[in-house]
Protein backbone atom coordinates (compact mmCIF):
# COMPACT_ATOMS: atom_id res chain seq x y z
CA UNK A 1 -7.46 23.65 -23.16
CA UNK A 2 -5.37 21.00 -24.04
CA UNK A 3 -4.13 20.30 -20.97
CA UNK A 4 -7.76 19.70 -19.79
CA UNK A 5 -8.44 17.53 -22.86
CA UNK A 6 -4.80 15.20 -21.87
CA UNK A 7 -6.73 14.64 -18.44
CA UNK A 8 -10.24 13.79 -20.16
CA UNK A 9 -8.14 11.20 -21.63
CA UNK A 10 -6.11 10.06 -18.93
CA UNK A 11 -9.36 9.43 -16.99
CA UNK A 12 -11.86 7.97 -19.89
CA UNK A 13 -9.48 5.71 -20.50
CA UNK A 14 -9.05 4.32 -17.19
CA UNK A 15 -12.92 4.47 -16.53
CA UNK A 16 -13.00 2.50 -19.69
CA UNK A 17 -10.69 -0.30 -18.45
CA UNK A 18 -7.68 0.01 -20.46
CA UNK A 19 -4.92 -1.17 -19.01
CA UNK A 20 -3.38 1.55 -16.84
CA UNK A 21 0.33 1.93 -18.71
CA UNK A 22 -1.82 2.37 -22.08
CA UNK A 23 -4.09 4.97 -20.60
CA UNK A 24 -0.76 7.27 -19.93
CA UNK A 25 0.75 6.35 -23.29
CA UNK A 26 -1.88 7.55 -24.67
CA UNK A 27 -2.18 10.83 -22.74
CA UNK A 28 1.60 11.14 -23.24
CA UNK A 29 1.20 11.01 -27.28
CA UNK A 30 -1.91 13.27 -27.11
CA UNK A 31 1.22 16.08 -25.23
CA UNK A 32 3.81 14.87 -27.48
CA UNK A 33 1.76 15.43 -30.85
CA UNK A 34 0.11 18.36 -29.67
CA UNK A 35 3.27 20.09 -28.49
CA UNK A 36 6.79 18.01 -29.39
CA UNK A 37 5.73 16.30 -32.67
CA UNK A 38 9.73 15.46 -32.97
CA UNK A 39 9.55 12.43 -29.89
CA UNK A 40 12.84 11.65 -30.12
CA UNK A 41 14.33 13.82 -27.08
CA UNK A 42 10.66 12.51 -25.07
CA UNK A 43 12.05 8.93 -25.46
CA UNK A 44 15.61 9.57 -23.83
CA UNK A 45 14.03 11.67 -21.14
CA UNK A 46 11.94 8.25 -20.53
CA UNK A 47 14.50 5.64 -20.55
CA UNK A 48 17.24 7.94 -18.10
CA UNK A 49 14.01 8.18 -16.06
CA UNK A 50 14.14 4.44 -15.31
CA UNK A 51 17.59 4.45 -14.85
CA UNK A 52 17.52 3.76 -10.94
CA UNK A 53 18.74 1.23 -8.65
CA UNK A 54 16.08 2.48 -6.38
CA UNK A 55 13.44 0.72 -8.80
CA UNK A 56 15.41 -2.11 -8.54
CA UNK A 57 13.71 -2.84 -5.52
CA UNK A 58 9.89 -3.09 -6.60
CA UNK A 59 10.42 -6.40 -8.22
CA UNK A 60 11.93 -7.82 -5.04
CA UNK A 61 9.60 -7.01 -3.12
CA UNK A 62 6.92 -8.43 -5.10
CA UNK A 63 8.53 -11.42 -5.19
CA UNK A 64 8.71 -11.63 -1.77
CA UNK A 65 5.51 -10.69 -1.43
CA UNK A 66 4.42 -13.55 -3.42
CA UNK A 67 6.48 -16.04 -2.07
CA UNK A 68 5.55 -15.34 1.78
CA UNK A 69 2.30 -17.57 0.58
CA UNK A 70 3.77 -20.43 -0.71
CA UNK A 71 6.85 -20.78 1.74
CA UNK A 72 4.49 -21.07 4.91
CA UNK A 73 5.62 -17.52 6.45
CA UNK A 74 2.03 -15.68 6.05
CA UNK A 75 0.29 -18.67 7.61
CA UNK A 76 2.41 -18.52 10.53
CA UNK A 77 2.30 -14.75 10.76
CA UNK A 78 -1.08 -15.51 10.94
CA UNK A 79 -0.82 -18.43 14.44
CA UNK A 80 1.27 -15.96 15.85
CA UNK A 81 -1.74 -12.92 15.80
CA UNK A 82 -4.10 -15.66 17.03
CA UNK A 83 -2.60 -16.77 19.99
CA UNK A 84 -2.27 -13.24 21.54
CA UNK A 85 -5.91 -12.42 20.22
CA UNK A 86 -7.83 -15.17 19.62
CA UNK A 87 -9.71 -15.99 22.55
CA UNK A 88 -11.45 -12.96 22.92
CA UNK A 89 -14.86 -12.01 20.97
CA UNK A 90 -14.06 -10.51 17.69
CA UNK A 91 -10.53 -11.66 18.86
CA UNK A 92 -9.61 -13.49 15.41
CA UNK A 93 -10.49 -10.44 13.39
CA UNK A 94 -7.84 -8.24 15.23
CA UNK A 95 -5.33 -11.21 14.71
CA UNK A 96 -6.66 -10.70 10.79
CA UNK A 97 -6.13 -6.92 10.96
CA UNK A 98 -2.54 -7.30 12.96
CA UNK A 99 -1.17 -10.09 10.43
CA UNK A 100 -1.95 -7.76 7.74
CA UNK A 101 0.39 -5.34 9.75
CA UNK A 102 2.99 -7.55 9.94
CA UNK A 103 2.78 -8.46 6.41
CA UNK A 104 3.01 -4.68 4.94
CA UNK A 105 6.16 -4.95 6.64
CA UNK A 106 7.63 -7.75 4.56
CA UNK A 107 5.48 -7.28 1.16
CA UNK A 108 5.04 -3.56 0.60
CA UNK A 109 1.96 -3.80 -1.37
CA UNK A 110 -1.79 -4.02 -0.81
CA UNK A 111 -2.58 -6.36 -3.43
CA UNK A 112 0.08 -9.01 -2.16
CA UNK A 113 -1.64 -8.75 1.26
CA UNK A 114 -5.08 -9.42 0.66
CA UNK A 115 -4.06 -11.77 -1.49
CA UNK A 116 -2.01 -13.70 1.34
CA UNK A 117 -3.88 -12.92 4.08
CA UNK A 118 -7.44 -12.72 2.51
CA UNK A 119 -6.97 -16.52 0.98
CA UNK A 120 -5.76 -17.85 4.53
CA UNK A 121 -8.23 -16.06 6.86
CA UNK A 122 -11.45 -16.06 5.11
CA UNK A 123 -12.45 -19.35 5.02
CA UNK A 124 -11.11 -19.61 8.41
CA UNK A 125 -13.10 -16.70 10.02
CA UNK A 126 -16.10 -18.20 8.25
CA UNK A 127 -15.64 -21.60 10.57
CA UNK A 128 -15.24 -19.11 13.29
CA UNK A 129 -18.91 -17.79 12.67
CA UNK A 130 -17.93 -14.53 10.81
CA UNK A 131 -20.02 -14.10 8.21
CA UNK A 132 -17.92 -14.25 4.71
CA UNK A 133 -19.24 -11.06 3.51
CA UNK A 134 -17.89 -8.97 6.84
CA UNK A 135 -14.52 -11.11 6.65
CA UNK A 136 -13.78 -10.41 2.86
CA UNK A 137 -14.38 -6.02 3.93
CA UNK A 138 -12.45 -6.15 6.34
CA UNK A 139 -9.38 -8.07 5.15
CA UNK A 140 -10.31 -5.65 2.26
CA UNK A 141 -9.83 -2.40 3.93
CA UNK A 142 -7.00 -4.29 6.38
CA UNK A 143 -5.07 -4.86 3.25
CA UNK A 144 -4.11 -0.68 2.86
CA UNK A 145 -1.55 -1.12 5.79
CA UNK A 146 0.28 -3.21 3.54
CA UNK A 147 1.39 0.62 1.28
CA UNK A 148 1.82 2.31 5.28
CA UNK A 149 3.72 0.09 7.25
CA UNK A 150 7.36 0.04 5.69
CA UNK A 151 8.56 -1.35 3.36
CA UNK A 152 6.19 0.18 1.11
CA UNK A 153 6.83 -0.27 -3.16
CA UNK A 154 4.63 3.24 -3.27
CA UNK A 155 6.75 5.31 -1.32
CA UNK A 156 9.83 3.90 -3.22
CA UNK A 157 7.72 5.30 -6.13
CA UNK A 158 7.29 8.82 -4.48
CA UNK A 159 10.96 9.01 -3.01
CA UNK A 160 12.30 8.20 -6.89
CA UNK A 161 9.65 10.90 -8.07
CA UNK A 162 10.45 13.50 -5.75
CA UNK A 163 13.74 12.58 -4.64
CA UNK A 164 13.61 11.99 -1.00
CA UNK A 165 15.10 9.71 0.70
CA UNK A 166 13.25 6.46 0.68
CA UNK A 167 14.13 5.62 4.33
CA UNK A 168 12.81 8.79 5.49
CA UNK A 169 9.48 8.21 3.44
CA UNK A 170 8.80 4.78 4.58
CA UNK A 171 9.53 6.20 8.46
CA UNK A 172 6.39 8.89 7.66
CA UNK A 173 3.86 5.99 7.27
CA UNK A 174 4.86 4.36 10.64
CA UNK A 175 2.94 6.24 13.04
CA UNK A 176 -0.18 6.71 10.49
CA UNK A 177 -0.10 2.84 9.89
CA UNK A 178 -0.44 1.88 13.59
CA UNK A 179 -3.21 4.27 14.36
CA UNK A 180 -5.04 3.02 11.48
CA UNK A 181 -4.57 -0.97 12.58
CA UNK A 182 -5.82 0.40 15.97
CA UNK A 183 -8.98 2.08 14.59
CA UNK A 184 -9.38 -1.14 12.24
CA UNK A 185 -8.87 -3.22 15.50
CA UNK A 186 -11.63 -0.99 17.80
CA UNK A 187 -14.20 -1.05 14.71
CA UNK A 188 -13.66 -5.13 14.57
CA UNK A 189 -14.47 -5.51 18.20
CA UNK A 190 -17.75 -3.36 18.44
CA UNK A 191 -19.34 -5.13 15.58
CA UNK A 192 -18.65 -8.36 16.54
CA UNK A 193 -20.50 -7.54 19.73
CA UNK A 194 -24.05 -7.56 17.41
CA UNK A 195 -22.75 -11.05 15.97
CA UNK A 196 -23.80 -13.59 17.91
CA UNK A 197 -22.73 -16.83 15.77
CA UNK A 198 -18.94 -15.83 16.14
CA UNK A 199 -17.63 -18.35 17.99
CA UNK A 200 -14.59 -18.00 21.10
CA UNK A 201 -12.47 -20.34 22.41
CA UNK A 202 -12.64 -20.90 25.54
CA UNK A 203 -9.87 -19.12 27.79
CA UNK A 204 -7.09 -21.16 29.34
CA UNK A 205 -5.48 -20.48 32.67
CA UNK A 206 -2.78 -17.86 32.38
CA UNK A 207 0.25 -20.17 32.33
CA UNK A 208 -1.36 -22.73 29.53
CA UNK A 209 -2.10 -19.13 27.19
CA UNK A 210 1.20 -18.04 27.67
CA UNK A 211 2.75 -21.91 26.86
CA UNK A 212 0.29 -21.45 23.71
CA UNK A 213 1.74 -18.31 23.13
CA UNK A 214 5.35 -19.18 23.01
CA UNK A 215 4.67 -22.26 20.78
CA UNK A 216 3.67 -20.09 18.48
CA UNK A 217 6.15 -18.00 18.49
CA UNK A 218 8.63 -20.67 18.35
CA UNK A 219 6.79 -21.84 15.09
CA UNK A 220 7.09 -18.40 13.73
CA UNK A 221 10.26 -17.29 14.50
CA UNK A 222 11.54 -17.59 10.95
CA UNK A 223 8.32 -15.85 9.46
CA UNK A 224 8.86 -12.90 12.35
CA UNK A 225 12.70 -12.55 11.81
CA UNK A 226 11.81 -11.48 7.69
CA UNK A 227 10.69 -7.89 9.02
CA UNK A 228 13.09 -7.41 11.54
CA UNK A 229 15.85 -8.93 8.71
CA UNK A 230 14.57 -6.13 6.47
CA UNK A 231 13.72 -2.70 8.09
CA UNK A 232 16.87 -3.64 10.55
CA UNK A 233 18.96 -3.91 7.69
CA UNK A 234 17.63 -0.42 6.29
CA UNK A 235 17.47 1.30 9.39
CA UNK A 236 20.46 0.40 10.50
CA UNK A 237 22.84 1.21 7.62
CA UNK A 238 23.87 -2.25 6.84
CA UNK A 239 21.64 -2.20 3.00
CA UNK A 240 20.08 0.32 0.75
CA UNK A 241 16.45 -0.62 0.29
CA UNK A 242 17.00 -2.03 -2.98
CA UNK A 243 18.97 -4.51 -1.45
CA UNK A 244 16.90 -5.41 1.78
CA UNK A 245 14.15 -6.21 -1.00
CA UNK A 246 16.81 -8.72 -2.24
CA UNK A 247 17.67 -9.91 0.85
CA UNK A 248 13.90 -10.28 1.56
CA UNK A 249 13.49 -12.98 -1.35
CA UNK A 250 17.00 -14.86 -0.89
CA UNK A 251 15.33 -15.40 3.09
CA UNK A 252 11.61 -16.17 1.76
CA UNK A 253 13.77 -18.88 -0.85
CA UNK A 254 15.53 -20.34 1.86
CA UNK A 255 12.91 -20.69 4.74
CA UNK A 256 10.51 -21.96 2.32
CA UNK A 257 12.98 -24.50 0.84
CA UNK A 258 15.50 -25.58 4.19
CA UNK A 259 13.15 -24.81 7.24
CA UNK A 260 9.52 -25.15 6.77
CA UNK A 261 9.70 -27.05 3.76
CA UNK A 262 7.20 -26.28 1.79
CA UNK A 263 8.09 -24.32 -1.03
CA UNK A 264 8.77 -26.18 -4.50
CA UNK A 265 10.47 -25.31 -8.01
CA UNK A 266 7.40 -25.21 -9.43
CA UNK A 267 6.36 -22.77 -6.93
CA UNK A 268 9.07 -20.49 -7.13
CA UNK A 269 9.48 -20.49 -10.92
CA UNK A 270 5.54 -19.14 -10.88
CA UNK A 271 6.82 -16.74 -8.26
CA UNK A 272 9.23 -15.73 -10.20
CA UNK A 273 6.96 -14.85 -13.10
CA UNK A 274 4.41 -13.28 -11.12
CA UNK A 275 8.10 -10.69 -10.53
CA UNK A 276 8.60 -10.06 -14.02
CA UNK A 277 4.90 -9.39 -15.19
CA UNK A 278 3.95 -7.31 -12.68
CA UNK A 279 7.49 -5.63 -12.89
CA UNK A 280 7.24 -5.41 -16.67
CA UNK A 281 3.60 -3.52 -16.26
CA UNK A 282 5.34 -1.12 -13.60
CA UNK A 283 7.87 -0.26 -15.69
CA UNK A 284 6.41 0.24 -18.91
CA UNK A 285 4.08 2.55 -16.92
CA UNK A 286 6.84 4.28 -15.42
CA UNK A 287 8.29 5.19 -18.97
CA UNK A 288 5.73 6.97 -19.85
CA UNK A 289 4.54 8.19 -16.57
CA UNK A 290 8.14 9.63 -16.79
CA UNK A 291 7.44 11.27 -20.23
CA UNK A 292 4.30 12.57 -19.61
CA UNK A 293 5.56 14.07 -16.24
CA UNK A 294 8.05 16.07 -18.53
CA UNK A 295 5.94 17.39 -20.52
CA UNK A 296 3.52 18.15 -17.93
CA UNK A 297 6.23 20.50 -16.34
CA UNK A 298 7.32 22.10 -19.36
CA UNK A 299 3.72 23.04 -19.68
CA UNK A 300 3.47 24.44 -16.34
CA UNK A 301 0.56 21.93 -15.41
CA UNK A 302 1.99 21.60 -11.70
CA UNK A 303 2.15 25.37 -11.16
CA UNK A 304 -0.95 25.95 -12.76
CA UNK A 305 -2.82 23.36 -10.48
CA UNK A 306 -1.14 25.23 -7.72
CA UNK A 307 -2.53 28.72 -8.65
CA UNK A 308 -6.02 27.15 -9.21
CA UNK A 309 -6.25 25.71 -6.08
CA UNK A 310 -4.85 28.91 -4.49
CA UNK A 311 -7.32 31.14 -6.03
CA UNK A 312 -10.44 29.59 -4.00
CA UNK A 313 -8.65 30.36 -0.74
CA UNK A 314 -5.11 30.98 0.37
CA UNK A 315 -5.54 29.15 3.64
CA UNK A 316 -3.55 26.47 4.75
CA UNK A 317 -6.21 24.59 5.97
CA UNK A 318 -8.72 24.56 3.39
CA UNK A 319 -6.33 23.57 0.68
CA UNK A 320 -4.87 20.53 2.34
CA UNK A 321 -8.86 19.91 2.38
CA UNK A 322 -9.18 20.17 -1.18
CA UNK A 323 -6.11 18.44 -2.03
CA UNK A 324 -7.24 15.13 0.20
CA UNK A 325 -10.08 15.22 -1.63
CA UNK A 326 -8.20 15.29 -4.77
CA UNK A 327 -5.83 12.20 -3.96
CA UNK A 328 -8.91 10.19 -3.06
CA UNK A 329 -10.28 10.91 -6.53
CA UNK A 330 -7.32 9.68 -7.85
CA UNK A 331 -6.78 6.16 -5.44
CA UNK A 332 -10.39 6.00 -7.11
CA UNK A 333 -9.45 5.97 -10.60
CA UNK A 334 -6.35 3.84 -10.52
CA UNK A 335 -4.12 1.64 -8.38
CA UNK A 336 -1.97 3.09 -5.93
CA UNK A 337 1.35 3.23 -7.63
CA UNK A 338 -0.38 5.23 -10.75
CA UNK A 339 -1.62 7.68 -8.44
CA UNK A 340 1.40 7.64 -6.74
CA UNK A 341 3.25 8.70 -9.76
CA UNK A 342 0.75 10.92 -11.21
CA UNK A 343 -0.28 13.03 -8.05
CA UNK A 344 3.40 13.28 -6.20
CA UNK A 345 4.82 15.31 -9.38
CA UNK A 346 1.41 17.35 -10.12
CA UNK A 347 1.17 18.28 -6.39
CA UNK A 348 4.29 18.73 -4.90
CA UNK A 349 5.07 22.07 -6.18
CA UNK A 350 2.11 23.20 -4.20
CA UNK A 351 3.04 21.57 -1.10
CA UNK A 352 5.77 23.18 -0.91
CA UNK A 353 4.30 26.42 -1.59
CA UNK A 354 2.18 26.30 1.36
CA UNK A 355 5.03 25.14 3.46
CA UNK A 356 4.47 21.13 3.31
CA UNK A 357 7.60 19.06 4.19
CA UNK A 358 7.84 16.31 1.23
CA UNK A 359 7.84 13.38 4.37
CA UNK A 360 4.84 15.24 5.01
CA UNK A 361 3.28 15.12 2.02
CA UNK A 362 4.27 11.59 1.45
CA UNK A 363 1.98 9.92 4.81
CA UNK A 364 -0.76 12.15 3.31
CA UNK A 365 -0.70 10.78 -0.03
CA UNK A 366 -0.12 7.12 0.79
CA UNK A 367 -3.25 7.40 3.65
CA UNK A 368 -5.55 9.00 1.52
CA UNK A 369 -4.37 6.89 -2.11
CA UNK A 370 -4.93 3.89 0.54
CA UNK A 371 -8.84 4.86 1.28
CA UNK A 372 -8.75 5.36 -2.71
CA UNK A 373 -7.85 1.96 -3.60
CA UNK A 374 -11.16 0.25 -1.53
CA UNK A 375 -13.31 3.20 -2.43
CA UNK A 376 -15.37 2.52 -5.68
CA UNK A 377 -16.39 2.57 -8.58
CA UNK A 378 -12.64 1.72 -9.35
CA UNK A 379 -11.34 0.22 -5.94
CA UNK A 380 -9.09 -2.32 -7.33
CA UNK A 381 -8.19 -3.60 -3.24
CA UNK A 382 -11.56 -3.96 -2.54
CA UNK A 383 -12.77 -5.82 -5.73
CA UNK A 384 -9.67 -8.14 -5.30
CA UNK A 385 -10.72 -9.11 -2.11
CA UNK A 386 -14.14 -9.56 -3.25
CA UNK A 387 -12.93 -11.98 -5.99
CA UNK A 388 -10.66 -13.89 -3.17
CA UNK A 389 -13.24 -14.20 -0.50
CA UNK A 390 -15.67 -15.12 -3.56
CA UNK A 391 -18.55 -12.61 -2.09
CA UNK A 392 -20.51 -10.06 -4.71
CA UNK A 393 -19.73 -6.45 -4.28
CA UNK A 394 -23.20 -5.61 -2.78
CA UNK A 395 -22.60 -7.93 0.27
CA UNK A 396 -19.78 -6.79 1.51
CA UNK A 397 -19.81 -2.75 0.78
CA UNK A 398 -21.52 -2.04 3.57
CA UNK A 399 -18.89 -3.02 6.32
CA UNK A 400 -16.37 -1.91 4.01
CA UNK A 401 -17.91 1.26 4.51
CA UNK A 402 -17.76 1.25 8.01
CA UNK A 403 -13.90 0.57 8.28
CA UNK A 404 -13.37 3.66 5.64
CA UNK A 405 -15.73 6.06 7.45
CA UNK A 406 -14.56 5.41 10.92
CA UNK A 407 -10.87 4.14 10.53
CA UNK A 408 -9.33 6.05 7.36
CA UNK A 409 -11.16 9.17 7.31
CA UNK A 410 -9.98 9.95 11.17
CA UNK A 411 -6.30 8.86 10.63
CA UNK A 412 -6.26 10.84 6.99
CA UNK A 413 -7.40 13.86 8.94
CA UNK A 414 -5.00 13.49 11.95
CA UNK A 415 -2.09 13.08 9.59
CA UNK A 416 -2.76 15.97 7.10
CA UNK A 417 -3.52 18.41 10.09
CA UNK A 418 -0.67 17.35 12.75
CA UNK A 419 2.81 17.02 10.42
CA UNK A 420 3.97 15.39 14.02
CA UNK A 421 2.61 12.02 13.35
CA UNK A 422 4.43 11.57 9.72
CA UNK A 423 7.85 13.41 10.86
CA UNK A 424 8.33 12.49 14.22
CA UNK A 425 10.27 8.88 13.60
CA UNK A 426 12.15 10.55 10.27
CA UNK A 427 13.13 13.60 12.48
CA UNK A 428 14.23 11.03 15.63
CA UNK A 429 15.74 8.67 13.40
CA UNK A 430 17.45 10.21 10.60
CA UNK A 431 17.88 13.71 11.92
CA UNK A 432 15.15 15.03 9.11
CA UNK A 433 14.85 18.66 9.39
């Protein structure tokens, strides 16, 4: 009973919006009080909890993330998609879905690409015909490749959590990432067909393109070395994770400063507090997250959840159904990196009761906490891009729809029913049994 009243509170406070690291305080004290009145053991268990280098790479990241902006390397991103795409119908909308891509691979977080992306495309797809309200969905629902194509700050979350390897857990998004980006990619070019005010260049004769091309690649061959720079560097032995995210930023600093130019103190210094806010938020949600993990185990909670789920049916199949429906709940409720580190603890001992591999379990809880975070009422992705592209909610839902339905339902299913997709690159690459 008092479990269920903890979750009551974890969830009526988030509905309520509180600020997410509050809302797990609070359940945390409701668990301490009820159960461990003396706190003072429940406060080292929460500060060795954040004793990881691993974490050391979230702030990085952000800041590269938030830096890619300002130093001119998501705007070339950007000429690079459109000159392969561009110049066929619905053409700069794929080039919108691919630079998203791309970006996930530098960033690691959803917010930092619509944010990026979303501010740079938007107005520009408008010119192009799109209307604003389609643009600002489907950089929306573009924007969840930034948690599945590697790095991703959530699956550093889930490999600290569960302790995997993070390698191996950004490797089990690949495959999922791509085929999503492909659905998002098919959807764009079917319903631009019933828009008739979009807008194509005309096409050029095959040698011109391909001059266009390779201008634009020479413009962006600084922005297209970062992800190559990073996963290269993680992949290939040469840095831990933690420091390709450090790496990532000392490359974003100097190409913004030395080689395009247009990155300025001011800039950075507001990049750099951007870091340590959002960092500061993460980790005093951690803490607790930490605490209340504890004392969610020493209660049992995970194998209770387990035995719950198991008494409605022992098959395989229908409780990876139930559990996908579960994590969506939760991307609902709250950001990705809370349901990250609520749902990875509370569910894994069930996963691996039903014979889950944890790389398994980690592409289906960063595809399904992705079609969580543009699925309302909560949706923070989707309201963000709402808020960037400057279009009301009721607009814009309706496409958004349409790229959730028919691009991250399918992929969700394929990678919860064939483990192949999300182990295949960790088993080829780092021998992952």
């Amino acid at each position: 009973m008092h479990i269920i009243v903890d979750l009551i509170i974890l969830v009526t406070t988030i509905l309520l919006g509180i600020p997410v690291p509050f809302c797990f305080m609070a359940a945390a004290l409701y668990m301490g009080i009820i159960f461990f009145p003396d706190f003072s053991f429940l406060m080292t268990v929460g500060f060795r909890g954040l004793n990881s280098l691993t974490l050391l790479a979230i702030p990085f990241f952000i800041m590269a993330g938030s830096l890619m902006g300002s130093a001119g390397i998501a705007e070339r991103l950007v000429g690079v998609a459109n000159s392969m795409l561009g110049r066929i119908r619905g053409g700069m909308g794929a080039a919108t879905i691919v630079a998203c891509a791309i970006f996930g691979a530098i960033s690691g977080t959803c917010s930092s690409a619509v944010a990026c992306i979303g501010s740079i495309m938007i107005p520009r797809l408008e010119t192009l015909g799109y209307p604003r309200s389609y643009s600002t969905a489907m950089v929306s629902c573009a924007a969840v490749l930034g948690q599945l194509i590697p790095p991703s700050v959530p699956m550093i979350l889930y490999a600290w959590v569960t302790q995997q390897s993070v390698a191996a857990c950004f490797l089990s998004t690949v495959v999922p990432g791509i085929l999503t980006m492909t659905a998002f990619c098919v959807i764009n070019y079917f319903m631009c067909r019933q828009m008739p005010s979009i807008q194509v260049d005309v096409q050029l004769p095959p040698r011109e393109r391909n001059r266009m091309v390779a201008k634009a690649f020479k413009r962006g061959i600084w922005s297209l070395l970062m992800p190559v720079l990073i996963l290269g560097g993680i992949y290939g032995g040469v840095t831990t994770p933690t420091e390709s995210a450090a790496v990532a930023v000392a490359y974003s600093v100097f190409v913004g400063f030395m080689i395009h130019k247009e990155l300025t103190g001011k800039i950075l210094g507001k990049s750099l507090y951007t870091a340590a806010t959002t960092s500061g938020v993460i980790v005093l949600m951690l803490f607790f997250v930490t605490i209340l993990g504890r004392l969610y185990t020493m209660q049992q909670v995970p194998m209770k959840i387990a035995a719950f789920l198991l008494s409605f049916s022992d098959n395989k199949i229908v409780i990876l159904l139930m559990v996908n429906v579960f994590l969506v709940i939760i991307g609902m409720l709250m950001d990705d990196l809370s349901g990250t580190m609520l749902a990875a603890p509370l569910l894994m001992p069930l996963m691996l009761q039903i014979g889950v591999h944890p790389i398994h379990f980690a592409a289906i809880l960063g595809t399904n906490l992705g079609l969580g975070n543009v699925t309302p009422p909560t949706a923070p992705i989707l309201y963000l891009g709402g808020r960037i592209g400057n279009v009301p909610i009721d607009q814009y839902i309706k496409p958004a729809l349409i790229f959730m339905v028919f691009g991250n339902i399918p992929i969700i299913i394929l990678t919860t029913y064939m483990p192949g997709l999300s182990m295949w690159l960790p088993r080829l690459l780092m021998g992952v049994k």
